[in-house]
Protein backbone atom coordinates (compact mmCIF):
# COMPACT_ATOMS: atom_id res chain seq x y z
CA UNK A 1 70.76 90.50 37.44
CA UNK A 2 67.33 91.70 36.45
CA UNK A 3 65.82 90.73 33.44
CA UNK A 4 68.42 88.64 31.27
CA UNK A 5 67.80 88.39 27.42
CA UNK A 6 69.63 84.81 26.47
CA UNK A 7 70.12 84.65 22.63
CA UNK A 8 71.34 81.04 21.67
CA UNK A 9 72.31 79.26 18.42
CA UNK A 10 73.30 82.52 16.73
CA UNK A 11 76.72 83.26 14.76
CA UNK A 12 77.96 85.69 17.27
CA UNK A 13 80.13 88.62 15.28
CA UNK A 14 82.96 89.81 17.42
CA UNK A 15 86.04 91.58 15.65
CA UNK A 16 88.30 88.80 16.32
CA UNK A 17 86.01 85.81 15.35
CA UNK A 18 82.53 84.46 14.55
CA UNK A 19 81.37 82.69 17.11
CA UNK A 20 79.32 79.57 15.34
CA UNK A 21 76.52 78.49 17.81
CA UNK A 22 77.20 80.76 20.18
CA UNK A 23 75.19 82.58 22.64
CA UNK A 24 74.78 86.43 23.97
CA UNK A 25 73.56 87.46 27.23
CA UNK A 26 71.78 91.16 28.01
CA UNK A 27 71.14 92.66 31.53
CA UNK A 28 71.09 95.86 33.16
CA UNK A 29 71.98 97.29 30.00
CA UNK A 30 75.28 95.46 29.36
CA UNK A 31 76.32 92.36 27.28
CA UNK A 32 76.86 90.25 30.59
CA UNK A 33 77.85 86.81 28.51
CA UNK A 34 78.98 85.56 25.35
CA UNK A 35 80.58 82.90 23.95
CA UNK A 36 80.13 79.05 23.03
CA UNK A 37 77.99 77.77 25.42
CA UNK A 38 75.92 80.16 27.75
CA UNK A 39 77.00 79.56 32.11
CA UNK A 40 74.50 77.86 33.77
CA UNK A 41 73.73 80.51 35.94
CA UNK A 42 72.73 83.03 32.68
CA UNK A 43 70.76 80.22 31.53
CA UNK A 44 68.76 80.03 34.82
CA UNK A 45 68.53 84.02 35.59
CA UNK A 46 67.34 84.36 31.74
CA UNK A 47 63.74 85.94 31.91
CA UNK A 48 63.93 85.22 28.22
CA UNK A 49 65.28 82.98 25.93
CA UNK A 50 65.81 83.61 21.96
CA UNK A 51 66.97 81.00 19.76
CA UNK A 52 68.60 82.79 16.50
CA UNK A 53 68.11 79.57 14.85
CA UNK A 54 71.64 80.22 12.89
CA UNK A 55 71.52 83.76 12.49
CA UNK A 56 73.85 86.53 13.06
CA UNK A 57 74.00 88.47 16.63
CA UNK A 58 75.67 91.81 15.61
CA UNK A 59 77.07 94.76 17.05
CA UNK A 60 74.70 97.65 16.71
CA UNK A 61 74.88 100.30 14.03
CA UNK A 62 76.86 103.22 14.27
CA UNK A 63 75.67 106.01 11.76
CA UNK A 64 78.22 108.92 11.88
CA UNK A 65 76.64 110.90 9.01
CA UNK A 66 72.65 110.75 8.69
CA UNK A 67 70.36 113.83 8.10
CA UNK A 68 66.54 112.65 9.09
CA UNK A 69 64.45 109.81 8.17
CA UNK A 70 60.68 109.03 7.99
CA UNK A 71 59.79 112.58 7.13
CA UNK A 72 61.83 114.30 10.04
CA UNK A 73 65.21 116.17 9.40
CA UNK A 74 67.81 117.31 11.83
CA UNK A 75 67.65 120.83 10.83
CA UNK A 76 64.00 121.08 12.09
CA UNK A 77 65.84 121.57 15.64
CA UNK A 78 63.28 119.84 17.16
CA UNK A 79 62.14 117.01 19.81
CA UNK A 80 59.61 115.37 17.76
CA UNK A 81 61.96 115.33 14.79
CA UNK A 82 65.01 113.87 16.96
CA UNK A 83 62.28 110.98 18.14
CA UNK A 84 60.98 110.18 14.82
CA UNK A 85 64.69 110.28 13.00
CA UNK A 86 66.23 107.93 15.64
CA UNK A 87 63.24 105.80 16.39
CA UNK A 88 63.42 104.97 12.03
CA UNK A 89 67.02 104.51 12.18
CA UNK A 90 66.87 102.28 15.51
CA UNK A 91 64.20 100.06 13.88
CA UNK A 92 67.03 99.89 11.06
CA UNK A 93 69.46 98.89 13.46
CA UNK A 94 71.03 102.18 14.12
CA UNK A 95 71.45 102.00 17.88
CA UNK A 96 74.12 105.64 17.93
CA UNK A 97 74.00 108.12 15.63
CA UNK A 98 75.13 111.40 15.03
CA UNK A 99 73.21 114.61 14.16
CA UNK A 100 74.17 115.75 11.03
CA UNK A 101 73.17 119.26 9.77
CA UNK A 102 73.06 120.90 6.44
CA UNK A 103 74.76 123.98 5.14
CA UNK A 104 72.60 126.99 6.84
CA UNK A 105 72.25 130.16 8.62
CA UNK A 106 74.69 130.32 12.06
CA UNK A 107 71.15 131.06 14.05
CA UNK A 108 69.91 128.30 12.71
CA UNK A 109 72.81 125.60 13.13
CA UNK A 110 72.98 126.91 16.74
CA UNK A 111 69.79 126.24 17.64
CA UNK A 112 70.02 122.86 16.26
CA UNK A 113 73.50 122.66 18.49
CA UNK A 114 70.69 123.62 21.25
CA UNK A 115 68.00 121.05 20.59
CA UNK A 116 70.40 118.12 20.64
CA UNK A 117 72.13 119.11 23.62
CA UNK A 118 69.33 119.32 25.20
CA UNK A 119 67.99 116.04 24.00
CA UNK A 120 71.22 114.26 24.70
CA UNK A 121 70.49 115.32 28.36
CA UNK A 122 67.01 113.13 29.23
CA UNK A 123 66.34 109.85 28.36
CA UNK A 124 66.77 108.97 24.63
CA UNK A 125 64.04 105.59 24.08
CA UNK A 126 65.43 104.96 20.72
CA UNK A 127 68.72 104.93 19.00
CA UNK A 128 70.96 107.00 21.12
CA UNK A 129 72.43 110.44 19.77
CA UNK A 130 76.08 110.63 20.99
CA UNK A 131 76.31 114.46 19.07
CA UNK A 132 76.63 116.54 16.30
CA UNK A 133 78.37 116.11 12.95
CA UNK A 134 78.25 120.06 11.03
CA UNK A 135 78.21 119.39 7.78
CA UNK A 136 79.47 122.90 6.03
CA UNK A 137 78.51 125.85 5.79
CA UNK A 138 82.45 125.68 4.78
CA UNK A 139 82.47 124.35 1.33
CA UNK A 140 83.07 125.07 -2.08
CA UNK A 141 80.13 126.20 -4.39
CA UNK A 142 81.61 124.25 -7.33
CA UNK A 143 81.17 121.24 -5.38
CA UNK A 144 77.76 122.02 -3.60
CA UNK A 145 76.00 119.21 -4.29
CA UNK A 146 72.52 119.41 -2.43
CA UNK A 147 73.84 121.99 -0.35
CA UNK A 148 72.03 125.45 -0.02
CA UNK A 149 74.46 127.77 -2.00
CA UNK A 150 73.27 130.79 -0.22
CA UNK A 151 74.39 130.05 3.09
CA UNK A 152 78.09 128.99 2.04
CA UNK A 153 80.92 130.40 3.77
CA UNK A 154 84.35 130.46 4.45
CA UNK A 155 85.75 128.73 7.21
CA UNK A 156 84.48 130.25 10.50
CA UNK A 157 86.61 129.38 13.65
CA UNK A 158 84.96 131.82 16.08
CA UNK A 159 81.57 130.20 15.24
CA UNK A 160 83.05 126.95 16.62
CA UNK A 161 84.94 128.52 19.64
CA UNK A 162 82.03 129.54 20.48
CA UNK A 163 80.06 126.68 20.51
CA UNK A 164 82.57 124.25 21.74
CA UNK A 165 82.68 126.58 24.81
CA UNK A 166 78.98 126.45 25.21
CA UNK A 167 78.36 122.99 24.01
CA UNK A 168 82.09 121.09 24.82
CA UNK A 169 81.80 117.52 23.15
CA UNK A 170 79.19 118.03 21.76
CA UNK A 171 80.45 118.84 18.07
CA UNK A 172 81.84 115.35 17.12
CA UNK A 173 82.56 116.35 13.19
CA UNK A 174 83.33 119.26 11.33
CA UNK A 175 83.07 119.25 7.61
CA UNK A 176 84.53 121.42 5.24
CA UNK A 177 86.50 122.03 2.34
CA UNK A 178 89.95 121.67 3.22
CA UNK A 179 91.18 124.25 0.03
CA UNK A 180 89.10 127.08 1.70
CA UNK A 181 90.65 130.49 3.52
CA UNK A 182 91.45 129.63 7.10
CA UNK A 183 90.24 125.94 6.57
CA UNK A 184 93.91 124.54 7.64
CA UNK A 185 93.79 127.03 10.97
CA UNK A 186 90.80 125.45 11.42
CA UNK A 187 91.34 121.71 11.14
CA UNK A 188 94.07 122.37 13.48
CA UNK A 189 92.31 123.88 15.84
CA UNK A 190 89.17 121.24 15.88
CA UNK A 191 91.97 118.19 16.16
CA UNK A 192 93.24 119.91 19.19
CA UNK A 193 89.47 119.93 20.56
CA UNK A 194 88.97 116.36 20.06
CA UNK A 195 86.46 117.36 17.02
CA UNK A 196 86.91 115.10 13.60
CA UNK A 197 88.04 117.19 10.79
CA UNK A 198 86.56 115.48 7.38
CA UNK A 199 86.93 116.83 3.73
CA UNK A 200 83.41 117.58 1.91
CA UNK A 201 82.39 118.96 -1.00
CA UNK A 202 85.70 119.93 -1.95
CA UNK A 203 87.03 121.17 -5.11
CA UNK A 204 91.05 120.53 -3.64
CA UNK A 205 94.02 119.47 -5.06
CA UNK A 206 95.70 115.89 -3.90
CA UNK A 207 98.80 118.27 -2.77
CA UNK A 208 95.96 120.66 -0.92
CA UNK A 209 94.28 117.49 0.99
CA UNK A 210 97.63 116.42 2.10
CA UNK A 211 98.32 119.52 3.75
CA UNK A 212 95.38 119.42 5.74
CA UNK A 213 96.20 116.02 6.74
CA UNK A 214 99.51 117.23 7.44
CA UNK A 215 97.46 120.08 9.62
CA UNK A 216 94.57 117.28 11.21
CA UNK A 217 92.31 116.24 8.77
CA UNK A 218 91.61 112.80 9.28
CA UNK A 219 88.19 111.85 7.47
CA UNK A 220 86.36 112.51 4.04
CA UNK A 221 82.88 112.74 3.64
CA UNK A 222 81.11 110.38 1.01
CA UNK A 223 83.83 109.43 -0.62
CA UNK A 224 83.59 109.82 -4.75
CA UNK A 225 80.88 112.10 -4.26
CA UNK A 226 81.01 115.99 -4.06
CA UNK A 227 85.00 115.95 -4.56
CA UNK A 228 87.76 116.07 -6.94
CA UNK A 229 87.75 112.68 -8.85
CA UNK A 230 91.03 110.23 -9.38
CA UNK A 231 93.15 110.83 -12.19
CA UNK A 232 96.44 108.91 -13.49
CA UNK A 233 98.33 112.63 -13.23
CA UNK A 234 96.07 114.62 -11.08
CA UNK A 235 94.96 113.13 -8.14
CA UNK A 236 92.70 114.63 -6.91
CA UNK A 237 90.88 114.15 -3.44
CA UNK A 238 89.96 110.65 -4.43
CA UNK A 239 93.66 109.64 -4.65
CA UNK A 240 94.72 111.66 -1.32
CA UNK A 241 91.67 109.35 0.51
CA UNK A 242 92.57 106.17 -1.18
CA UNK A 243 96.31 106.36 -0.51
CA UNK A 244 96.45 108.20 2.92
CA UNK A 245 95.72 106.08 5.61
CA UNK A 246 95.73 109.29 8.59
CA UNK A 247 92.02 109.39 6.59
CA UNK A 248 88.91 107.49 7.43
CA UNK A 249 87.00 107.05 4.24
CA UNK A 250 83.00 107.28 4.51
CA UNK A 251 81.01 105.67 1.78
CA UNK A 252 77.18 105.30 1.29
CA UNK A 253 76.85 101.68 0.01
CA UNK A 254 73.31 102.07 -2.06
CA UNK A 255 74.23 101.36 -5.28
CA UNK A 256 73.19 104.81 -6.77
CA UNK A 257 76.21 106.92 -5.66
CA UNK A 258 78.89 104.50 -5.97
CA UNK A 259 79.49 101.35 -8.15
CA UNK A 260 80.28 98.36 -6.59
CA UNK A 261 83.96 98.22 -8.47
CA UNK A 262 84.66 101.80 -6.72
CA UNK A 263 83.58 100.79 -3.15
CA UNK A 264 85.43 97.80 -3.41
CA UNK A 265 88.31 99.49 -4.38
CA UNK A 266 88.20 101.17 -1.01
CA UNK A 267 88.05 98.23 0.71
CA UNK A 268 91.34 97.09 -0.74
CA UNK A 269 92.78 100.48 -0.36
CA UNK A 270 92.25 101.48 3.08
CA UNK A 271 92.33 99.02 6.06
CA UNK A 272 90.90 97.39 8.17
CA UNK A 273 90.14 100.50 10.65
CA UNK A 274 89.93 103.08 8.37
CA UNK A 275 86.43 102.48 6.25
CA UNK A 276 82.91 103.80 7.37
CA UNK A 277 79.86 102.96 6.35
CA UNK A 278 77.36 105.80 6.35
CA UNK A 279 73.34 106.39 5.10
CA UNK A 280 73.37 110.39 4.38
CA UNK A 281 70.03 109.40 4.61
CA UNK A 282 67.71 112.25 4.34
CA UNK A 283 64.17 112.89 5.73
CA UNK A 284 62.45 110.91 2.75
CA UNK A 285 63.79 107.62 4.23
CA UNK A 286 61.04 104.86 4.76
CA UNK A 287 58.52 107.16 2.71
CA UNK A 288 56.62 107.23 -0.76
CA UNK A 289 58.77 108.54 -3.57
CA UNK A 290 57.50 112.11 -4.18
CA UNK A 291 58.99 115.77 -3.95
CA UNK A 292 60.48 116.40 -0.42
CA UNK A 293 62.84 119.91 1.28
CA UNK A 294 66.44 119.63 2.14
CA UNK A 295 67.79 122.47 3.42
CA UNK A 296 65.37 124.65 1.42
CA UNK A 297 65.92 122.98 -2.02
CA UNK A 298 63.54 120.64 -3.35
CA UNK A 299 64.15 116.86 -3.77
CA UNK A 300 63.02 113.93 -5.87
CA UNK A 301 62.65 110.94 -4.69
CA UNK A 302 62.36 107.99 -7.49
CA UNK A 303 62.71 104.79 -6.97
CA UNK A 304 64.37 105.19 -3.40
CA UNK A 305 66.96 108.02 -5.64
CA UNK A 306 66.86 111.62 -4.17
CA UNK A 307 68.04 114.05 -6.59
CA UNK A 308 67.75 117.58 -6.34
CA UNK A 309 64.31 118.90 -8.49
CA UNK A 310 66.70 121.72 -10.21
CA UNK A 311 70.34 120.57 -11.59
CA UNK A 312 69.07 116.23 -10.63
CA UNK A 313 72.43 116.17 -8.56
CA UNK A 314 72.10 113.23 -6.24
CA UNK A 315 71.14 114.58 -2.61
CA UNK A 316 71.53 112.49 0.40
CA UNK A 317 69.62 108.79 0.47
CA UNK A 318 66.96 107.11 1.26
CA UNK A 319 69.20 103.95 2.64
CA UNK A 320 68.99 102.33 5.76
CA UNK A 321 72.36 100.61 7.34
CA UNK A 322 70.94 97.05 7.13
CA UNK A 323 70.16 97.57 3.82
CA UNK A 324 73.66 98.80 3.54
CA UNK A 325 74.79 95.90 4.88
CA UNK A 326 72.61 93.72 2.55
CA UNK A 327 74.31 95.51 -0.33
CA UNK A 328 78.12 94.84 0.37
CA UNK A 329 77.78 91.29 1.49
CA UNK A 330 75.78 90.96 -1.79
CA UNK A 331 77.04 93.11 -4.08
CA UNK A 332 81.00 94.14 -2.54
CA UNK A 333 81.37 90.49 -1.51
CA UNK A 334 82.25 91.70 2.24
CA UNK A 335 81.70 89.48 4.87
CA UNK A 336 79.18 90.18 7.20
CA UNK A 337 81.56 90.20 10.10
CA UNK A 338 84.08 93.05 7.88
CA UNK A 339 81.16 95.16 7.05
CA UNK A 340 79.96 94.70 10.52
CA UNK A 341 83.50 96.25 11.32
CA UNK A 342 82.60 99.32 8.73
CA UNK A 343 79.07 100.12 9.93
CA UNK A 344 80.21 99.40 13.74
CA UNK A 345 83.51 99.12 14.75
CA UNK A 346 85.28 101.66 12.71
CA UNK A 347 82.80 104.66 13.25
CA UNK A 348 82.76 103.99 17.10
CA UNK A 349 86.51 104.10 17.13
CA UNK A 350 86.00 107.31 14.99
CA UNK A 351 83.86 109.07 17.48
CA UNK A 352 85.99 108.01 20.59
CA UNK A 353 83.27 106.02 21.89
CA UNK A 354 84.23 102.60 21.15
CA UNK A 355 84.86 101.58 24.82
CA UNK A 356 80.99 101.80 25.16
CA UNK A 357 80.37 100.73 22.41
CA UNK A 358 80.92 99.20 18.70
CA UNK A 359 81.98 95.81 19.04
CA UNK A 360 80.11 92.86 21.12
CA UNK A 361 82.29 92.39 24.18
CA UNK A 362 81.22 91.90 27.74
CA UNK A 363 80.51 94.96 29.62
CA UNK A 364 80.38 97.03 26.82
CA UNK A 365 76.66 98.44 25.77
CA UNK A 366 73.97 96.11 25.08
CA UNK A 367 73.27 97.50 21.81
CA UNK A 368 72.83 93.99 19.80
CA UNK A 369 70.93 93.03 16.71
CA UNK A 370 69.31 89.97 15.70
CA UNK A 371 69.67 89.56 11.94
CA UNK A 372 68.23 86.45 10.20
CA UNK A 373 70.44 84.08 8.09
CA UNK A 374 69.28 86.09 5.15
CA UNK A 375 70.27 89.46 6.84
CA UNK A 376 66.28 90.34 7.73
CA UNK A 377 66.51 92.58 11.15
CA UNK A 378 64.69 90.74 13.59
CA UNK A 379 65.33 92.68 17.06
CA UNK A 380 67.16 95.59 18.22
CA UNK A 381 68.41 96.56 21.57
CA UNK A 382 69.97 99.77 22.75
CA UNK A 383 71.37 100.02 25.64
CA UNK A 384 69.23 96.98 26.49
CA UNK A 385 66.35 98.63 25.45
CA UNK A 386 64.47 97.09 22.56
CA UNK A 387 63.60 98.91 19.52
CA UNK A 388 60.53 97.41 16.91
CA UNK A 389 62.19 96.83 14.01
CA UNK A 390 61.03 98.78 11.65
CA UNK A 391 58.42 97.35 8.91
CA UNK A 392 58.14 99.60 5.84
């Protein structure tokens, strides 16, 4: 082995138990040990050894819905951008995350297709970027939200022919809404391509939602927000996601675009494998408040709140995943080790990548976090890389 990280006396989080006192081992990249009490031989090939003095050793992040951080977005289809947004996010405890775009021109969300790919390709020193999550153009204007009206459009299937052909596996989700020409031909088709079909900004009907189910939908975006609400005789989206288990429900836990009552709600409702946390952040997380772009629109940030200068719709966050989980366990009343399963677990199953990584097993990635008693982030590793946590 070269180079083994020992952490002892930490409450180990796997999805079957807690492990009280326990220890993990990192080398080459891998989690080579864990359990009770570290072998004899880890403890004398350790190069060095952390005690976690009772905290938690988690599972890293998995963030399948995030559009930039610390001043960098996605859509700026850059390299700088893609090392700023996933070195924040990484010192957050992101350690894979997906690309998500806004709702713009098909020149532009190509080339963004094109600086990913090619970023995905060479070595990625921070969180790792396991693809791209295409948030619209396909959406309803009713439901817009912080999306760019004038680049809406109906559902587009020869846009992602195309660039499945020329990027294959690259696309991990595809979000639309479902009620839309062509959207069910669609979902179909992307299902068949291994490509996750999620509802978003949706103005559908509970009967319309279930269809696309029926067809291969099998996630909603930000659940509550940008969709049909729940009512007692209409339905809505909310009621097809909170009843329909073939969909994964993502929520953003930050207090400002769902209450407490609601998320918990979805915890009862949907289970154990079928909740994902998400950020949405957008490229004003870790800064100032002040006026910031998405997509071309402006945003306010107050008080960590981004809402949209003209029409104060909410648009994206400003929220971290550890602070996400620092909300549920405090706020929800999750356990750390269930919402370690939500911000972990559940997206990496999601994505198809959860034999790599997602859970704390050994031989899987050594993407581990060191969180304090009180859920402070103390180190990060990727891959068995470690990221600086991030001090804002």
């Amino acid at each position: 082995m070269s180079r083994t990280i020992l952490i002892t006396n930490a409450n180990v989080v796997t999805e079957r138990e807690v492990i009280e006192g326990g220890h993990i081992a990192l080398a080459d990249g891998k989690i080579v040990s864990l359990g009770r009490t570290a072998p004899d031989e880890i403890k004398r090939e350790a190069a060095e050894t952390i005690d976690a003095a009772g905290g938690w050793a988690l599972p890293g992040f998995v963030d399948v819905h995030v559009h930039g951080g610390y001043g960098a977005d996605f859509m700026d289809a850059s390299r700088e951008s893609l090392d700023t947004i996933t070195k924040f996010h990484g010192g957050n405890g992101t350690t894979s995350i997906v690309a998500t775009t806004l709702t713009g021109p098909k020149d532009h969300l190509a080339k963004v297709l094109e600086t990913v790919n090619a970023y995905m390709a060479g070595p990625m020193p921070y969180a790792q970027v396991v693809g791209v999550h295409l948030e619209g153009p396909f959406i309803n204007v009713k439901y817009k939200g912080a999306q760019n009206p004038a680049y809406i459009v109906p559902p587009q299937k020869a846009w992602l022919e195309e660039w499945h052909a020329k990027y294959p596996g690259l696309i991990r989700q595809l979000s639309l809404a479902p009620e839309t020409e062509g959207a069910l031909e669609l979902i179909a088709w992307l299902r068949r391509n291994g490509i996750n079909a999620a509802a978003a900004h949706t103005d559908a009907t509970y009967d319309q939602v279930i269809a696309a189910a029926d067809a291969g939908l099998n996630q909603a975006v930000h659940t509550y927000n940008a969709m049909t609400p729940l009512h007692h005789r209409n339905p809505g989206v909310v009621g097809a996601v909170l009843t329909d288990e073939r969909i994964r429900a993502e929520i953003i836990a930050d207090g400002h675009h769902v209450h407490p009552a609601c998320i918990r709600l979805l915890t009862k409702t949907k289970t154990d494998d079928t909740l994902i946390m998400i950020t949405d952040a957008m490229s004003a997380a870790g800064l100032e408040d002040g006026i910031y772009d998405l997509g071309g629109l402006a945003v306010n940030v107050s008080g960590g709140v981004a809402t949209l200068k003209e029409g104060n719709s909410l648009a994206g966050s400003t929220l971290t995943m550890i602070g996400a989980l620092r909300y549920v366990t405090d706020k929800v009343g999750v356990s750390v080790q269930q919402a370690s399963r939500y911000m972990s677990g559940n997206p990496a199953r999601q994505l198809g990548i959860f034999d790599k990584t997602g859970s704390l097993e050994v031989g899987k990635q050594a993407d581990v976090l060191l969180v304090s008693p009180d859920l402070e982030l103390q180190r990060v590793w990727a891959l068995g890389r470690e990221i600086e946590p991030f001090r804002g």
